[in-house]
N, C-alpha and C. Protein backbone atom coordinates (compact mmCIF):
# COMPACT_ATOMS: atom_id res chain seq x y z
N UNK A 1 -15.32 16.28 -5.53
CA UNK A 1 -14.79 14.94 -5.31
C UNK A 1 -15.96 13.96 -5.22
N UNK A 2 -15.73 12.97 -6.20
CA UNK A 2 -16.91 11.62 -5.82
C UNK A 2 -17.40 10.69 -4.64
N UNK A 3 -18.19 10.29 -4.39
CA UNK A 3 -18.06 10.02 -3.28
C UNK A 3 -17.62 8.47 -2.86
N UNK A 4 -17.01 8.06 -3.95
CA UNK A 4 -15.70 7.15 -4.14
C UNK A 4 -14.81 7.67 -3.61
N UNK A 5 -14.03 8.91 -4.34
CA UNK A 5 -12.81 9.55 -4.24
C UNK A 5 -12.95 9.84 -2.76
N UNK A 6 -14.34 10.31 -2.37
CA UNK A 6 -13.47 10.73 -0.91
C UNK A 6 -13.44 9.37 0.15
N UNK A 7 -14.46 8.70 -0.01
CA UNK A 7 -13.96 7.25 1.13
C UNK A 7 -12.80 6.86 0.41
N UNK A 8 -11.97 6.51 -0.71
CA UNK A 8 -11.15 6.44 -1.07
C UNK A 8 -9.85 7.18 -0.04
N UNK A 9 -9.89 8.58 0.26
CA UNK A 9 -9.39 9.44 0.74
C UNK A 9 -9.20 8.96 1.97
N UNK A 10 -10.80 8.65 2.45
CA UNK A 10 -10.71 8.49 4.40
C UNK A 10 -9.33 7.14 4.08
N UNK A 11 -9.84 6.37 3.47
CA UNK A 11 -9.34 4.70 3.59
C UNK A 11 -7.85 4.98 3.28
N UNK A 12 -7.23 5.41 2.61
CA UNK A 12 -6.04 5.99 2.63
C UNK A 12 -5.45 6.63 3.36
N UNK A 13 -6.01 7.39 4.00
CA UNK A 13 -5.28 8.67 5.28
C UNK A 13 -5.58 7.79 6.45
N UNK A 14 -6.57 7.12 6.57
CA UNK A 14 -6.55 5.99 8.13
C UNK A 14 -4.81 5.08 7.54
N UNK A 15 -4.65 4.44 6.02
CA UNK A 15 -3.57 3.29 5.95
C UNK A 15 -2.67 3.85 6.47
N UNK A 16 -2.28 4.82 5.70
CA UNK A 16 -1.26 5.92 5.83
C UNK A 16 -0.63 6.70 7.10
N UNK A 17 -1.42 7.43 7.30
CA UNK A 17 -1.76 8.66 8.29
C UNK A 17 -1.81 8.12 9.43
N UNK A 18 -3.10 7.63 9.69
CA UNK A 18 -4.13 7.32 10.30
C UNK A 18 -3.37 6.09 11.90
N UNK A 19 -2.30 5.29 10.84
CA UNK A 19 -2.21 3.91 11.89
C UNK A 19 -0.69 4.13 11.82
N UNK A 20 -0.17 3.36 13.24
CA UNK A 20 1.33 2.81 13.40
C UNK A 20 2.21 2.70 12.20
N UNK A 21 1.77 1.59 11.26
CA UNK A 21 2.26 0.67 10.15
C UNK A 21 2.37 1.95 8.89
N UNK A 22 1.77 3.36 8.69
CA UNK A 22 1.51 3.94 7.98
C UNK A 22 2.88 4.27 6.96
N UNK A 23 3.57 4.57 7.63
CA UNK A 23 4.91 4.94 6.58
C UNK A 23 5.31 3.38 6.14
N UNK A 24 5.66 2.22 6.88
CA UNK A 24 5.49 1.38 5.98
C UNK A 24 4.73 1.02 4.50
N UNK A 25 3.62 1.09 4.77
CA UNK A 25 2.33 0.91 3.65
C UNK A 25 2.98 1.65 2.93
N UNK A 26 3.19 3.34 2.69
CA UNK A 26 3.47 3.98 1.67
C UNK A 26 4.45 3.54 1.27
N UNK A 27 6.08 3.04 1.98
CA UNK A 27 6.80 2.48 1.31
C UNK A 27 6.23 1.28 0.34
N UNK A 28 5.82 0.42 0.79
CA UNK A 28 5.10 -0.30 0.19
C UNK A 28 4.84 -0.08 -0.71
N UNK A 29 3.66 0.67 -0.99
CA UNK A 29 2.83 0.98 -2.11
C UNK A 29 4.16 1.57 -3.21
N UNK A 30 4.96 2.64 -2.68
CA UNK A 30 5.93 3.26 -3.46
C UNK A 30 6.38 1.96 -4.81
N UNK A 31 6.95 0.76 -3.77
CA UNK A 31 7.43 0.02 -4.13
C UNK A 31 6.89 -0.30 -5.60
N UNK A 32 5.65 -0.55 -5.25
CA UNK A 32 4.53 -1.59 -5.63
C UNK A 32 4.08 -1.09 -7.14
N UNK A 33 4.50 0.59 -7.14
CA UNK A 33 4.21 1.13 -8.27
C UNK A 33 5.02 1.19 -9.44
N UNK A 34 6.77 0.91 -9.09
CA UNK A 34 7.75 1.00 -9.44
C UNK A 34 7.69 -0.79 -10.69
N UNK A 35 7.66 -1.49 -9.70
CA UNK A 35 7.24 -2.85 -10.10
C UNK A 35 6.67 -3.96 -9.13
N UNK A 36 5.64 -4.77 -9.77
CA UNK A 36 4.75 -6.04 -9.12
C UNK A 36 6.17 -6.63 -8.41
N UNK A 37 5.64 -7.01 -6.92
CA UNK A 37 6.97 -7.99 -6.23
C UNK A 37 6.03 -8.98 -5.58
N UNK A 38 6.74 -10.15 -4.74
CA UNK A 38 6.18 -10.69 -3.91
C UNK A 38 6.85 -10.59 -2.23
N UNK A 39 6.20 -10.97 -1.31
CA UNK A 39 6.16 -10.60 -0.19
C UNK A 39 8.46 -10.59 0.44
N UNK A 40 8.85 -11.86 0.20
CA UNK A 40 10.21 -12.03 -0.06
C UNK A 40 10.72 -11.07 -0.43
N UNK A 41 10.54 -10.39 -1.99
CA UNK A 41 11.38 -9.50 -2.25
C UNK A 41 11.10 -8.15 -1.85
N UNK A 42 9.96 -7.71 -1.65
CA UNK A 42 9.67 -6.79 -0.84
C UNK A 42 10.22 -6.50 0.40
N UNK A 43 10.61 -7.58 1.26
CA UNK A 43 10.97 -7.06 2.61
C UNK A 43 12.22 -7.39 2.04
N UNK A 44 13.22 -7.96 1.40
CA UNK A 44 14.41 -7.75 1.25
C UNK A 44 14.89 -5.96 0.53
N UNK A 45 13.81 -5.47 -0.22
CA UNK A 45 13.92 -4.21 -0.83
C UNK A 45 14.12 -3.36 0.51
N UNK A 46 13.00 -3.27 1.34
CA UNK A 46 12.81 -2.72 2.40
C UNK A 46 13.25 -2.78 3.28
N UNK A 47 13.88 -4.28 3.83
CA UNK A 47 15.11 -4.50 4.86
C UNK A 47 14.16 -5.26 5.88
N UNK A 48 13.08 -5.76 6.03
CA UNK A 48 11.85 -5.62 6.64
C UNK A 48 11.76 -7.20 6.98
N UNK A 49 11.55 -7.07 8.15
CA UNK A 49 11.02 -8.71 8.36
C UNK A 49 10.04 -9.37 7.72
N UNK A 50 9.83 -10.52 7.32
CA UNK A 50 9.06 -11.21 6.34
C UNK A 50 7.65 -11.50 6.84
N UNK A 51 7.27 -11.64 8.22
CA UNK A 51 6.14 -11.61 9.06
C UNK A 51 5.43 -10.13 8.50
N UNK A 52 6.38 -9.58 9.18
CA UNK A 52 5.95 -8.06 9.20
C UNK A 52 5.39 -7.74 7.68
N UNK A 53 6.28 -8.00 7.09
CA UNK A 53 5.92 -7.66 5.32
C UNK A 53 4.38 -8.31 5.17
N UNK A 54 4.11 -9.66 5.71
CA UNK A 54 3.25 -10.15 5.13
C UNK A 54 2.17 -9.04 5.54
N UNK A 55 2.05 -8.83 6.87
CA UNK A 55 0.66 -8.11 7.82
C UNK A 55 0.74 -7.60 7.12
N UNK A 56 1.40 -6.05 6.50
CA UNK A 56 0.97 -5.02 6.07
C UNK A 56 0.24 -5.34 4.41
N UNK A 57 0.62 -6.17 3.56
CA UNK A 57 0.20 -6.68 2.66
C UNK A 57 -0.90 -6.66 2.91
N UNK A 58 -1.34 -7.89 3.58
CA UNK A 58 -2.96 -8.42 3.95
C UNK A 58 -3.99 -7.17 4.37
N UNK A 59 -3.11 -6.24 4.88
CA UNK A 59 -3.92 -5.05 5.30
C UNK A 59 -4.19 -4.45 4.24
N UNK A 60 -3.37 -4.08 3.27
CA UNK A 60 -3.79 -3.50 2.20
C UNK A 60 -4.18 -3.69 1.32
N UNK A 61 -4.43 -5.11 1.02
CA UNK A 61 -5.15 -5.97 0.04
C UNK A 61 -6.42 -5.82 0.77
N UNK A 62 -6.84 -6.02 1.95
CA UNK A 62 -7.71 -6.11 3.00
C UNK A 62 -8.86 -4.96 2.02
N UNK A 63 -7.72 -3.73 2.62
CA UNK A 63 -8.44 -2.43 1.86
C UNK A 63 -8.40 -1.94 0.19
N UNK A 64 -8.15 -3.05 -0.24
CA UNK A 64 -8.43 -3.38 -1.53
C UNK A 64 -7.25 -1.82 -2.38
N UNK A 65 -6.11 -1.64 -1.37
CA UNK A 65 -5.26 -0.89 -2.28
C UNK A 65 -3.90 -1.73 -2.92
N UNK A 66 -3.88 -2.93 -2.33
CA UNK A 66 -3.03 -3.56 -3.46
C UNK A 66 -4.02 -5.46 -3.90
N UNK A 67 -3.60 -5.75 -5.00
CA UNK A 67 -4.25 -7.09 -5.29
C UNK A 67 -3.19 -7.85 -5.61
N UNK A 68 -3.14 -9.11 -5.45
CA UNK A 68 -2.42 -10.60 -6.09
C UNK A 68 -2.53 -11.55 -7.15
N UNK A 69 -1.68 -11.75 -7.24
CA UNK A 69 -1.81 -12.90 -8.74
C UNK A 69 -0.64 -14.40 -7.90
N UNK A 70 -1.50 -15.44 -7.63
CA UNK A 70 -0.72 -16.45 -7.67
C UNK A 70 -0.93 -16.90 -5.89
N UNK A 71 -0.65 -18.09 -5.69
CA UNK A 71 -1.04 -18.65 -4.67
C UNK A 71 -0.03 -17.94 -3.27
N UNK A 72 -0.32 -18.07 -2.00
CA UNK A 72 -0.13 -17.65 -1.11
C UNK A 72 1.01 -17.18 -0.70
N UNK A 73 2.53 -17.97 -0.76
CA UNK A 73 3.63 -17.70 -0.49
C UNK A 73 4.34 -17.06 -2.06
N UNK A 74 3.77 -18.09 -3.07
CA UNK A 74 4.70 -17.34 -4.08
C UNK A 74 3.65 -16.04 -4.78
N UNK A 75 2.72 -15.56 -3.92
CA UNK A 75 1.93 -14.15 -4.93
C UNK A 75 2.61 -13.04 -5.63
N UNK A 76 3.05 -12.65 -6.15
CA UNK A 76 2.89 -11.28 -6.69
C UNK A 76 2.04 -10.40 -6.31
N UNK A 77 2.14 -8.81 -5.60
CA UNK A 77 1.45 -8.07 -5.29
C UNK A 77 1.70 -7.15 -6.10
N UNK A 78 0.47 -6.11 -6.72
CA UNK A 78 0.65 -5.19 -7.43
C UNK A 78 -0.48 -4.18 -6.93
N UNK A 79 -0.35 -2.73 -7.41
CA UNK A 79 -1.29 -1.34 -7.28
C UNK A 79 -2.46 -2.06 -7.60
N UNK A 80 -3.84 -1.82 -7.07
CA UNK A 80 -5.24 -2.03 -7.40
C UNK A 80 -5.42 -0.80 -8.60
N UNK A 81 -6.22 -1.39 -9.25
CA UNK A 81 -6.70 -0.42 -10.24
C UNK A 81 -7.14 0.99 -9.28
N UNK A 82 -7.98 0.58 -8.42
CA UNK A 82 -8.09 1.71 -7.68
C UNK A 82 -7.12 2.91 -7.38
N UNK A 83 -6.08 2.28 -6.66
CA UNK A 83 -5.27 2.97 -6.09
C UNK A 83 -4.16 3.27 -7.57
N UNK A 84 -4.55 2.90 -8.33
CA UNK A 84 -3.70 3.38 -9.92
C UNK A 84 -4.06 4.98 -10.19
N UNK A 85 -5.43 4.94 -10.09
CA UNK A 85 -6.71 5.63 -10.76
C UNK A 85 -6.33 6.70 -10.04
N UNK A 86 -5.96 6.59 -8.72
CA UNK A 86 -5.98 7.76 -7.81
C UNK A 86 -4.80 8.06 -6.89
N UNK A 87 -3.56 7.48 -7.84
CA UNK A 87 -2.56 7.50 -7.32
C UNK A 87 -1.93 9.21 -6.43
N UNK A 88 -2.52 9.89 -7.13
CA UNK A 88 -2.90 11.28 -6.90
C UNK A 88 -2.70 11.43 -5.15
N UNK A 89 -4.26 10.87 -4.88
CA UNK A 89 -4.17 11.07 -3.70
C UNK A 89 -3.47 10.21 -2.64
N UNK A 90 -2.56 9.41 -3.12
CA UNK A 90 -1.94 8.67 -2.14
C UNK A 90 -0.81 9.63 -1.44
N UNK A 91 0.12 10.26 -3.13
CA UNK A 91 0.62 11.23 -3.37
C UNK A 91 0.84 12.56 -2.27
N UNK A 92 -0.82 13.19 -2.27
CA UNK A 92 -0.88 14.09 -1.37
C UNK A 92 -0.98 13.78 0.26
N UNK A 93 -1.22 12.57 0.30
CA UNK A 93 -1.39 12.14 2.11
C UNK A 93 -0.10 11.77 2.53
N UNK A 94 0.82 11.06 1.71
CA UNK A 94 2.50 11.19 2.08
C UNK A 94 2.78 12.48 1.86
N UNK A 95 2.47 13.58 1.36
CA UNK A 95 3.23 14.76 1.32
C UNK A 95 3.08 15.63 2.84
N UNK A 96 1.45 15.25 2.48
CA UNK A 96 1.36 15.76 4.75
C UNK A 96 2.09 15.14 5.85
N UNK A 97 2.00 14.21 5.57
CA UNK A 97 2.51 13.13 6.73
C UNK A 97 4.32 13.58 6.56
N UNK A 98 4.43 14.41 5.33
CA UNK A 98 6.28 13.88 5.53
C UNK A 98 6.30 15.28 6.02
N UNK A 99 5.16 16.38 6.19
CA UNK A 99 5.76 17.65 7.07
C UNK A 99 5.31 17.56 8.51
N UNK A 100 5.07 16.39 9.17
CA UNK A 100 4.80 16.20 10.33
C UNK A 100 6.19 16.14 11.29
């Protein structure tokens, strides 16, 4: 494993795993892979308060696993190339977390 792939790894299993918000994020991300949304339709997908939707966004843009196109309220969020590249391991850290 590169030593991309594995801070890649830590930075994922802390989003994920790691914090409170974690099964959110993966929903999230799930989402995110399916098709680009913005923060609105996301928490209407999810059922999710719109505050709430935003934090976890910012967190994961933060950690550079999702990016935006378009100004603040109306953005579009989509998969980072990153987290495209290595969708893999997002993959395997929800598979642990769902035999917990």
């Amino acid at each position: 494993m590169s030593v991309n792939a594995r801070s890649l790894k830590y930075v994922l299993g802390w989003l994920i795993a790691g914090t409170r918000g974690g099964l959110t994020r993966a929903k999230i991300i799930d989402a995110l892979k399916e098709t680009p949304q913005n923060a609105n339709q996301l928490a209407s997908l999810l059922k999710m308060d719109y505050k709430t939707m935003r934090h976890h966004l910012e967190v994961l843009e933060k950690n550079r696993m999702v990016t935006s196109v378009g100004d603040r309220y109306g953005a579009t969020y989509f998969l980072s190339q990153t987290l495209e590249d290595n969708y893999g391991l997002f993959e395997e850290i929800v598979k642990k977390i769902g035999k917990k």
